[in-house]
PDB file of N, CA and C in Angstrom:
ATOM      1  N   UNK A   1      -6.809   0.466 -14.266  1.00  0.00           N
ATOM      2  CA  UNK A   1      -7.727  -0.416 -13.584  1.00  0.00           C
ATOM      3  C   UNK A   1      -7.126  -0.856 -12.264  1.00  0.00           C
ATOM      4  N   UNK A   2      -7.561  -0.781 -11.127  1.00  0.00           N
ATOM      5  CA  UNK A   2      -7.459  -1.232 -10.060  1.00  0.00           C
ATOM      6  C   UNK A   2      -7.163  -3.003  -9.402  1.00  0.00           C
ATOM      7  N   UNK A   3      -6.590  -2.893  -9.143  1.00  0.00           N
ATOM      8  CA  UNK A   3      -6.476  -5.245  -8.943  1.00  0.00           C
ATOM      9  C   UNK A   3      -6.933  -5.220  -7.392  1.00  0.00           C
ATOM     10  N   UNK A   4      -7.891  -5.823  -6.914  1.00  0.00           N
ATOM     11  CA  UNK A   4      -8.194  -6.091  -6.419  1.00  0.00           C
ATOM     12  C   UNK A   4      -7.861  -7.570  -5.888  1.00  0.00           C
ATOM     13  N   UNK A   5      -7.502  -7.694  -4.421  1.00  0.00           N
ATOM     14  CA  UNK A   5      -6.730  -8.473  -4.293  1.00  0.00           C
ATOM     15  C   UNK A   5      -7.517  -9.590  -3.042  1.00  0.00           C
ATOM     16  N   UNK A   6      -7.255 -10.742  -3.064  1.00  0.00           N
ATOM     17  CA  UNK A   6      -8.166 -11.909  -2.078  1.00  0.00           C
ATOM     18  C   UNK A   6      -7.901 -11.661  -0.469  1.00  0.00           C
ATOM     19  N   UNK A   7      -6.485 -10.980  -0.058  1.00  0.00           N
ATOM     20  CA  UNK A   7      -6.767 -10.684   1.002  1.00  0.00           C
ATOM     21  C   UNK A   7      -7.497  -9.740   1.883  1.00  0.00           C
ATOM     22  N   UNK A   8      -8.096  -9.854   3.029  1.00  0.00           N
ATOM     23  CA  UNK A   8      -8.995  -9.118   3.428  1.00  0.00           C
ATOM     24  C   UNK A   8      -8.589  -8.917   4.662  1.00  0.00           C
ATOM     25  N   UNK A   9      -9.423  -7.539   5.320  1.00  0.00           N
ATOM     26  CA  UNK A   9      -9.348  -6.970   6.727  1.00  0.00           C
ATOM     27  C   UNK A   9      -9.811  -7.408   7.255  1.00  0.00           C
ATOM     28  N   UNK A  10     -10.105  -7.180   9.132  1.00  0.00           N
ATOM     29  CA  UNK A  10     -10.761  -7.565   9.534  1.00  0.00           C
ATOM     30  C   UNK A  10     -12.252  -8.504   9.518  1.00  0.00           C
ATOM     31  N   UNK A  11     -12.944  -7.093   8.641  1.00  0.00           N
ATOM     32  CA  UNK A  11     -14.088  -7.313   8.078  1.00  0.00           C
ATOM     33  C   UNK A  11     -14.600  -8.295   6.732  1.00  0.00           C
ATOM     34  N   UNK A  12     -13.124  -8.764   6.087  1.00  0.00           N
ATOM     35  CA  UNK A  12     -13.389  -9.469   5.417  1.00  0.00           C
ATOM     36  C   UNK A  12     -13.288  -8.952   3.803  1.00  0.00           C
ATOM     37  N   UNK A  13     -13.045  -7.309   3.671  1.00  0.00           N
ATOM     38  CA  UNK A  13     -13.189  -6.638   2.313  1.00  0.00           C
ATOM     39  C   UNK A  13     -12.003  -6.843   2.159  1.00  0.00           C
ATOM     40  N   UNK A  14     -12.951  -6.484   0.497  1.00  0.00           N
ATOM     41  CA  UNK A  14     -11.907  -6.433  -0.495  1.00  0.00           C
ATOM     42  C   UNK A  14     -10.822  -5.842  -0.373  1.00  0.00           C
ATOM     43  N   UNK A  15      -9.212  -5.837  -0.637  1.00  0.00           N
ATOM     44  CA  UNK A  15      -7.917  -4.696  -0.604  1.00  0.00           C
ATOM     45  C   UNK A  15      -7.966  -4.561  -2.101  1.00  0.00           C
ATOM     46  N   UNK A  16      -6.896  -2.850  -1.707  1.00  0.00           N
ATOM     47  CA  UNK A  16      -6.569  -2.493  -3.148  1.00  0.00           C
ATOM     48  C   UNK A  16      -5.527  -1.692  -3.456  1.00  0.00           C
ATOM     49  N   UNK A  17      -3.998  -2.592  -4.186  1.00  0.00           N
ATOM     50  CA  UNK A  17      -3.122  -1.851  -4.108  1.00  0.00           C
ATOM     51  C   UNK A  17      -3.319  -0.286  -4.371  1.00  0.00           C
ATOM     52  N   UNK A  18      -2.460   0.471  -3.469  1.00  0.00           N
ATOM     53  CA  UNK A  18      -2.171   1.797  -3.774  1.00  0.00           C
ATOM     54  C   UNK A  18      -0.992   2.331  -3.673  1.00  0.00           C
ATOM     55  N   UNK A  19       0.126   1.700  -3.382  1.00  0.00           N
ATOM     56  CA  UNK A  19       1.330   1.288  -3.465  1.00  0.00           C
ATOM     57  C   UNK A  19       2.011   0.323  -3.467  1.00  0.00           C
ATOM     58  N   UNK A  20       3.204   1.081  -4.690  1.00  0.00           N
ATOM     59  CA  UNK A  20       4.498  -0.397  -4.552  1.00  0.00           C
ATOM     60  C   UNK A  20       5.574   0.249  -4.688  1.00  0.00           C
ATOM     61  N   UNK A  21       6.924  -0.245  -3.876  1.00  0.00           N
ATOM     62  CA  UNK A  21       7.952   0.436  -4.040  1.00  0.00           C
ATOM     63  C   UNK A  21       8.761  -0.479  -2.939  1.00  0.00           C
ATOM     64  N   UNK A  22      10.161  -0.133  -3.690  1.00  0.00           N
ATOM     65  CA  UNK A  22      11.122  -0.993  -3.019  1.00  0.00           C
ATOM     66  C   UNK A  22      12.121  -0.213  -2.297  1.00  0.00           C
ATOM     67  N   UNK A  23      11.690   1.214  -2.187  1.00  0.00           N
ATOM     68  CA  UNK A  23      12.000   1.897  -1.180  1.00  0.00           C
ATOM     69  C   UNK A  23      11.437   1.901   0.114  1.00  0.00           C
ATOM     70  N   UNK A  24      12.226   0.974   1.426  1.00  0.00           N
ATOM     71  CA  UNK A  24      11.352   0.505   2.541  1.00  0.00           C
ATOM     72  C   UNK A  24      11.319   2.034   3.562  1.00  0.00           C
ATOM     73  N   UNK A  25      12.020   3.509   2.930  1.00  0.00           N
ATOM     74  CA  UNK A  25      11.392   4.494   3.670  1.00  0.00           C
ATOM     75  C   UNK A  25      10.340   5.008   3.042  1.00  0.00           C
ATOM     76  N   UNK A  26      10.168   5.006   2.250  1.00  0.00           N
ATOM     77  CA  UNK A  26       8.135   5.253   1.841  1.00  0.00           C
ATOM     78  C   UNK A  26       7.136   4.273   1.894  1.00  0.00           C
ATOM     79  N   UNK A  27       7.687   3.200   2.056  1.00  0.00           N
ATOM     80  CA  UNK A  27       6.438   2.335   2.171  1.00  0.00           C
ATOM     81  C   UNK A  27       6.651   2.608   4.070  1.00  0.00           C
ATOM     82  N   UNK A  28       7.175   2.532   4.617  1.00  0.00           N
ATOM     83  CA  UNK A  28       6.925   2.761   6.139  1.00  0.00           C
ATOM     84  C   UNK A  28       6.464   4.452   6.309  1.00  0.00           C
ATOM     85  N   UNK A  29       7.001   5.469   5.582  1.00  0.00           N
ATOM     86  CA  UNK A  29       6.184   7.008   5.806  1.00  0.00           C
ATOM     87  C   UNK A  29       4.690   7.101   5.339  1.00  0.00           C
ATOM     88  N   UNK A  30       5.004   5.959   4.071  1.00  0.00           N
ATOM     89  CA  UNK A  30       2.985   6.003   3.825  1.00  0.00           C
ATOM     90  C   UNK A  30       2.326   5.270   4.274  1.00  0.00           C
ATOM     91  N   UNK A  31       2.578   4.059   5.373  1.00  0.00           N
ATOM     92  CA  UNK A  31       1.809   3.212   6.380  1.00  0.00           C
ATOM     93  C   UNK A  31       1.740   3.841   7.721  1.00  0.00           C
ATOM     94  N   UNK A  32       2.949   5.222   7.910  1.00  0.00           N
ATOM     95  CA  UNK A  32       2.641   5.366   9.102  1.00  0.00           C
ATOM     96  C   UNK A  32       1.709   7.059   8.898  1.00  0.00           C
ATOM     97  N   UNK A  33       1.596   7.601   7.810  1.00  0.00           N
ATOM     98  CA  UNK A  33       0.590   8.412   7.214  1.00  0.00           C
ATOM     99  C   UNK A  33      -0.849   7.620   7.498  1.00  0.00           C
ATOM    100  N   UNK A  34      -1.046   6.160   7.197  1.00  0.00           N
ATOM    101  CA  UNK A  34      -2.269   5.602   6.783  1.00  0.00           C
ATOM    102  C   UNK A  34      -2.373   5.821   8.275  1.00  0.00           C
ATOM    103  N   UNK A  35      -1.668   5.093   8.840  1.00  0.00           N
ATOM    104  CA  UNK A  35      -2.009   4.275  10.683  1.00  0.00           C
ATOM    105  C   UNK A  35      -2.505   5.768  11.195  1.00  0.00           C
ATOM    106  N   UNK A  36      -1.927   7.130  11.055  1.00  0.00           N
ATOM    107  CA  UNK A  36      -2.536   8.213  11.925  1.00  0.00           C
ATOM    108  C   UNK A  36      -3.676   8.423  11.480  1.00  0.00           C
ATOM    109  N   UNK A  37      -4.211   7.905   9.636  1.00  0.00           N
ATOM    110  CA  UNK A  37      -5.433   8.464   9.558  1.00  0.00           C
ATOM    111  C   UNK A  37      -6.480   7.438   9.424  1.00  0.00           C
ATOM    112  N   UNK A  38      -5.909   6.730  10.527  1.00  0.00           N
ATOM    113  CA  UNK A  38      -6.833   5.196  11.056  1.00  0.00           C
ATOM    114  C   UNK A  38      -7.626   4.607   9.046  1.00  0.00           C
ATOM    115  N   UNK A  39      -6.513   4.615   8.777  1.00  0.00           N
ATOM    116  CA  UNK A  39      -6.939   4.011   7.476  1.00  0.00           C
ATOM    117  C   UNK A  39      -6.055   2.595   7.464  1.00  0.00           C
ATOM    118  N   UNK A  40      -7.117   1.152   7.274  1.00  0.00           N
ATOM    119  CA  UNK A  40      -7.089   0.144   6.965  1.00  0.00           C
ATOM    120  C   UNK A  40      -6.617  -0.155   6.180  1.00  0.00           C
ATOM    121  N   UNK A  41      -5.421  -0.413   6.388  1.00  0.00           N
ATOM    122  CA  UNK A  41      -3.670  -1.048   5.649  1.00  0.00           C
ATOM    123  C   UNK A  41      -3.158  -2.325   5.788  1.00  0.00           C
ATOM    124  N   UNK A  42      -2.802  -3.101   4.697  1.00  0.00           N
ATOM    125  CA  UNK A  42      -1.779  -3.917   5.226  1.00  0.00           C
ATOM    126  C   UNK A  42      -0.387  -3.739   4.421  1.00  0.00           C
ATOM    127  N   UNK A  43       0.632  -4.217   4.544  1.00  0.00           N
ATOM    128  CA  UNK A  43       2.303  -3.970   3.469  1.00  0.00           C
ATOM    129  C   UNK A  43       2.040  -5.245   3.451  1.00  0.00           C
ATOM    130  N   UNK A  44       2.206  -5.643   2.321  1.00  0.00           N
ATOM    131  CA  UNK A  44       2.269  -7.157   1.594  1.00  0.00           C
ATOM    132  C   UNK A  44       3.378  -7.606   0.984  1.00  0.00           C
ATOM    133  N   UNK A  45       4.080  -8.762   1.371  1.00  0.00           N
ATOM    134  CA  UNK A  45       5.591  -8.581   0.407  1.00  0.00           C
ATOM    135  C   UNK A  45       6.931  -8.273   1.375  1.00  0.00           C
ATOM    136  N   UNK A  46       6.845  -7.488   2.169  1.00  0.00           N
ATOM    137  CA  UNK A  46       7.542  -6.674   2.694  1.00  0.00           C
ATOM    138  C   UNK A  46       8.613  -7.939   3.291  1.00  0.00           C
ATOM    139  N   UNK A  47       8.211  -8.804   3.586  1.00  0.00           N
ATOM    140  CA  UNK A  47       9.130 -10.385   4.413  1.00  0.00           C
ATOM    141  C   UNK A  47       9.893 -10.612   3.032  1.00  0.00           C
ATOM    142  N   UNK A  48       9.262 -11.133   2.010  1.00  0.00           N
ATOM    143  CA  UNK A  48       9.917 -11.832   0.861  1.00  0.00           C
ATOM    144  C   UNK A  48      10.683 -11.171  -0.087  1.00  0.00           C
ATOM    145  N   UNK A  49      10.543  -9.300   0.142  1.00  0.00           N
ATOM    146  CA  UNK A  49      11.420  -8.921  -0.784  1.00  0.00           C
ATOM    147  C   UNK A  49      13.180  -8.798  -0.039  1.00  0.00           C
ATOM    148  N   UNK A  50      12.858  -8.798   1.402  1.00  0.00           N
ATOM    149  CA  UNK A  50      14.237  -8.924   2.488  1.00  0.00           C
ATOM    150  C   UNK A  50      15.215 -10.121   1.727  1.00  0.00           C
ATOM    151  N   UNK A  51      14.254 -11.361   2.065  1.00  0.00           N
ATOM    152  CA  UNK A  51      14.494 -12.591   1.990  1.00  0.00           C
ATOM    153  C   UNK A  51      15.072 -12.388  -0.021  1.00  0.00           C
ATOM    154  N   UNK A  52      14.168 -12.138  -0.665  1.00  0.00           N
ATOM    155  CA  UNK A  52      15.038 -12.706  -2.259  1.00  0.00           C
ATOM    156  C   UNK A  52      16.176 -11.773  -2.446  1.00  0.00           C
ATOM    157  N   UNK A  53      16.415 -10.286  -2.110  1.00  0.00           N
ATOM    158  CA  UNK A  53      17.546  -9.930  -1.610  1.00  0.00           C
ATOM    159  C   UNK A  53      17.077  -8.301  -2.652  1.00  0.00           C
ATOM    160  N   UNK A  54      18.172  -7.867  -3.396  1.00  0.00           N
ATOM    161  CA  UNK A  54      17.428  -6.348  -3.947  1.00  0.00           C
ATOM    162  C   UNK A  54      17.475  -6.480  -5.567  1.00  0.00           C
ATOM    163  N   UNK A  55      17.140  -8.006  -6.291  1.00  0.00           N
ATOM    164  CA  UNK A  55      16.914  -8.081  -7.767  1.00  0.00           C
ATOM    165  C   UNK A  55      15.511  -7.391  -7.961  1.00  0.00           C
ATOM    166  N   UNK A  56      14.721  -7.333  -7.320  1.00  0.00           N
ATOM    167  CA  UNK A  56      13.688  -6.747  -7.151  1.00  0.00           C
ATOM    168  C   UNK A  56      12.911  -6.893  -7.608  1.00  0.00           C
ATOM    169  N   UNK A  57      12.885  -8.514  -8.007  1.00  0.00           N
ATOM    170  CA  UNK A  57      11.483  -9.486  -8.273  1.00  0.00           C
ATOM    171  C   UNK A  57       9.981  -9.792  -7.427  1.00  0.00           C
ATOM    172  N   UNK A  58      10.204  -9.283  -6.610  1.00  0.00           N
ATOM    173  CA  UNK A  58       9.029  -9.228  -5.526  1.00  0.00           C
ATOM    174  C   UNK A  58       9.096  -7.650  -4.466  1.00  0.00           C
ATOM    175  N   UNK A  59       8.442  -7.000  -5.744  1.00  0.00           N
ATOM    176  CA  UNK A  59       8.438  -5.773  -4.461  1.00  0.00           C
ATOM    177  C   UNK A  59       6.748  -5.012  -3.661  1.00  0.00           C
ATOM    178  N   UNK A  60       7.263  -4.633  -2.239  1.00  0.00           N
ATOM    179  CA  UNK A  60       6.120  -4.912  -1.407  1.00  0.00           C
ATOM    180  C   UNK A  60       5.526  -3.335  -1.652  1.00  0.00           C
ATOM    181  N   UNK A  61       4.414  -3.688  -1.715  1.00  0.00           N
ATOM    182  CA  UNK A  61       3.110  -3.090  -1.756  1.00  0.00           C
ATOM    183  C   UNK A  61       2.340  -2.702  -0.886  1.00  0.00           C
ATOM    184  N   UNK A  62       1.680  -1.504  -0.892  1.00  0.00           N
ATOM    185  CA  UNK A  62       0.520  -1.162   0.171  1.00  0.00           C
ATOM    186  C   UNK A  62      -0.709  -1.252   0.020  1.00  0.00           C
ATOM    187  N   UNK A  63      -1.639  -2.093   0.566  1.00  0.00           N
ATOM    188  CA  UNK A  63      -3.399  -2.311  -0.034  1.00  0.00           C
ATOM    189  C   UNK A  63      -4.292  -1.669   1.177  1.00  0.00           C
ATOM    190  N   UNK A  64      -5.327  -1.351   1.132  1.00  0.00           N
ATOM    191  CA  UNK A  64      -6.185  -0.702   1.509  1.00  0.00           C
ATOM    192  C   UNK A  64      -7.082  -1.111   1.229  1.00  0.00           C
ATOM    193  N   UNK A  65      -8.260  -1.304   2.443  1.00  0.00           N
ATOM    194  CA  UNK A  65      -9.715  -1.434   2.272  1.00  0.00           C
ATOM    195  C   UNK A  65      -9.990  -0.670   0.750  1.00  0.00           C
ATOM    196  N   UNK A  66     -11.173  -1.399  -0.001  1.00  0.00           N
ATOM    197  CA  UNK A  66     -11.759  -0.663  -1.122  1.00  0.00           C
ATOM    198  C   UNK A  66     -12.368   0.336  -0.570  1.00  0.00           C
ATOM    199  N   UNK A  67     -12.777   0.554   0.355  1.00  0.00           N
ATOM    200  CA  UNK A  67     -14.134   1.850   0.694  1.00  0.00           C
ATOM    201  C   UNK A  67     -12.933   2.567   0.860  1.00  0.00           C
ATOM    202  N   UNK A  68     -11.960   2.701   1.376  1.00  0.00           N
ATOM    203  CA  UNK A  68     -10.509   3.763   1.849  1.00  0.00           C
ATOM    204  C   UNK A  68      -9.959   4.038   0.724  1.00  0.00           C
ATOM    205  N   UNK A  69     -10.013   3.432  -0.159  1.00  0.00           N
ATOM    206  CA  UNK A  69      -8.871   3.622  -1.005  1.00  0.00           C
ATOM    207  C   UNK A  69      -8.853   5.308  -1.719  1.00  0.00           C
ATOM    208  N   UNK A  70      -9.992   5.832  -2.017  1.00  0.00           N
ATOM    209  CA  UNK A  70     -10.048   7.372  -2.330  1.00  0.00           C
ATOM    210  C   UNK A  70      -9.514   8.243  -1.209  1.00  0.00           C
ATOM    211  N   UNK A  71      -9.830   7.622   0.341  1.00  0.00           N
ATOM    212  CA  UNK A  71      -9.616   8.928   1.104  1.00  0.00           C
ATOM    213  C   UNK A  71      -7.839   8.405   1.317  1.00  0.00           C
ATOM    214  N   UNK A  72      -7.673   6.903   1.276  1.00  0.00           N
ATOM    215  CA  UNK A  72      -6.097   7.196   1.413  1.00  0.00           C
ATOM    216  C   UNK A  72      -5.286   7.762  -0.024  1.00  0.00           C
ATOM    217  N   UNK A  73      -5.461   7.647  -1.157  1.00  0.00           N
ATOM    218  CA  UNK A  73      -4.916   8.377  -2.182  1.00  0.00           C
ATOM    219  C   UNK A  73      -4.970   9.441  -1.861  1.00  0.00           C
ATOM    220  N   UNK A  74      -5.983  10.111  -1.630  1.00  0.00           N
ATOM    221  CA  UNK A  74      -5.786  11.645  -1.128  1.00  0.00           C
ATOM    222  C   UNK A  74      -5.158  12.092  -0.118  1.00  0.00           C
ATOM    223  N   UNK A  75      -5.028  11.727   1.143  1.00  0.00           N
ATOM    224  CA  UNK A  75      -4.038  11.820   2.107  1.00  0.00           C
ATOM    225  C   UNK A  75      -2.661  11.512   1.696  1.00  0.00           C
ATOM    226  N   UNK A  76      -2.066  10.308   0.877  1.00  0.00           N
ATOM    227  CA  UNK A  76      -0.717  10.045   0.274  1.00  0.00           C
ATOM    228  C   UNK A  76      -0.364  11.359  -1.017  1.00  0.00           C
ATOM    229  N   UNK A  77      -1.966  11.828  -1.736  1.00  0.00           N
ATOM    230  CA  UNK A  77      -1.384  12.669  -2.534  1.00  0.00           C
ATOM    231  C   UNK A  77      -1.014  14.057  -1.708  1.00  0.00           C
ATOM    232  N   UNK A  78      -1.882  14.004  -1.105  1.00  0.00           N
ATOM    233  CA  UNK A  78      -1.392  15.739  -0.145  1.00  0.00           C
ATOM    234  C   UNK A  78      -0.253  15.906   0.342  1.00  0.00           C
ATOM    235  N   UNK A  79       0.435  14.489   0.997  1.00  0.00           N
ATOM    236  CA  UNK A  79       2.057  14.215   1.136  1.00  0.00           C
ATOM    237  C   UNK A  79       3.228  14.425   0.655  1.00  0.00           C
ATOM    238  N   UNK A  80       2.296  14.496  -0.948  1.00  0.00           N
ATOM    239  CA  UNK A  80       3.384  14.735  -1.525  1.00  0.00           C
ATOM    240  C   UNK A  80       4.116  13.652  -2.808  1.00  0.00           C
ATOM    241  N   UNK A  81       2.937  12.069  -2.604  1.00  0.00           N
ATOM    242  CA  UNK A  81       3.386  10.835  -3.062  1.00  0.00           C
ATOM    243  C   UNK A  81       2.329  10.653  -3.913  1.00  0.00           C
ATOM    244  N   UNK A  82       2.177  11.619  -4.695  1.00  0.00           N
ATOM    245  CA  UNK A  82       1.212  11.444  -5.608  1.00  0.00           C
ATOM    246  C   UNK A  82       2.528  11.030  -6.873  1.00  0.00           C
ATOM    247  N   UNK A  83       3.380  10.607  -7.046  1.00  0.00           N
ATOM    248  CA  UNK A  83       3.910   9.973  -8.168  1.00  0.00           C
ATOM    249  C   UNK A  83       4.435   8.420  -7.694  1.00  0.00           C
ATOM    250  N   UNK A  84       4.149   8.047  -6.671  1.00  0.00           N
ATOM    251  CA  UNK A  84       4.012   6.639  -6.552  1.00  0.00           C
ATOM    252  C   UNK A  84       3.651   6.063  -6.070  1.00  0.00           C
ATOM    253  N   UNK A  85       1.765   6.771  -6.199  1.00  0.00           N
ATOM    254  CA  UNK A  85       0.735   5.795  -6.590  1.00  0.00           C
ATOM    255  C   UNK A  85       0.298   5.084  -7.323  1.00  0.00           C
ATOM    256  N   UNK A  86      -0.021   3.456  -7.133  1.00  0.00           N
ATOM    257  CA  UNK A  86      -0.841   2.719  -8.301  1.00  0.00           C
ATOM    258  C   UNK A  86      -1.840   4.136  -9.567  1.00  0.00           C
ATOM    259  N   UNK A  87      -1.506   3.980 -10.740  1.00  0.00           N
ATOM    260  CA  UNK A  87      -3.019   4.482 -11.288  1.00  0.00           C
ATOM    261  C   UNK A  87      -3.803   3.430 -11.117  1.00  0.00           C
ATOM    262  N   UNK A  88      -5.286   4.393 -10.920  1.00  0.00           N
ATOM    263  CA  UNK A  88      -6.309   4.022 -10.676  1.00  0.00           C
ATOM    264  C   UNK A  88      -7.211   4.179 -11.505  1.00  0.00           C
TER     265      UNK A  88
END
């Protein structure tokens, strides 16, 4: 099942994790995957997991517009990061 989360884009929609990982070179290769395919991203977390240090009680995540979220899974799976994606 998908979590749908209160923060929103521009527009105000819904996000929806599609990553988490406390590896900060895939969460920056799959935001900068999203950003070329003008897909509506934010990294969430990404400040507070620096800050609590690497127990890895807070690790940052990638959300995506709900309407994106199929075409960015598919672009992250063609990458190659189809094993650390949220299931959906």
């Amino acid at each position: 099942m998908l979590e749908r989360y209160a923060v929103g884009n521009e527009r105000g929609a819904a996000m929806v994790e599609l990553l988490r990982s406390n590896d900060p070179v895939l969460i920056s290769f799959a935001a900068s995957l999203l950003d070329d395919a003008k897909i509506k991203h934010t990294v969430a977390d990404s400040n507070i997991s620096v800050i609590e240090g690497s127990i890895g009680a807070v690790v940052p995540r990638i959300l995506v517009a709900d309407e994106q979220h199929a075409q960015a899974r598919e672009l992250l799976t063609e990458a190659g990061l189809e094993d650390s994606l949220r299931i959906s």
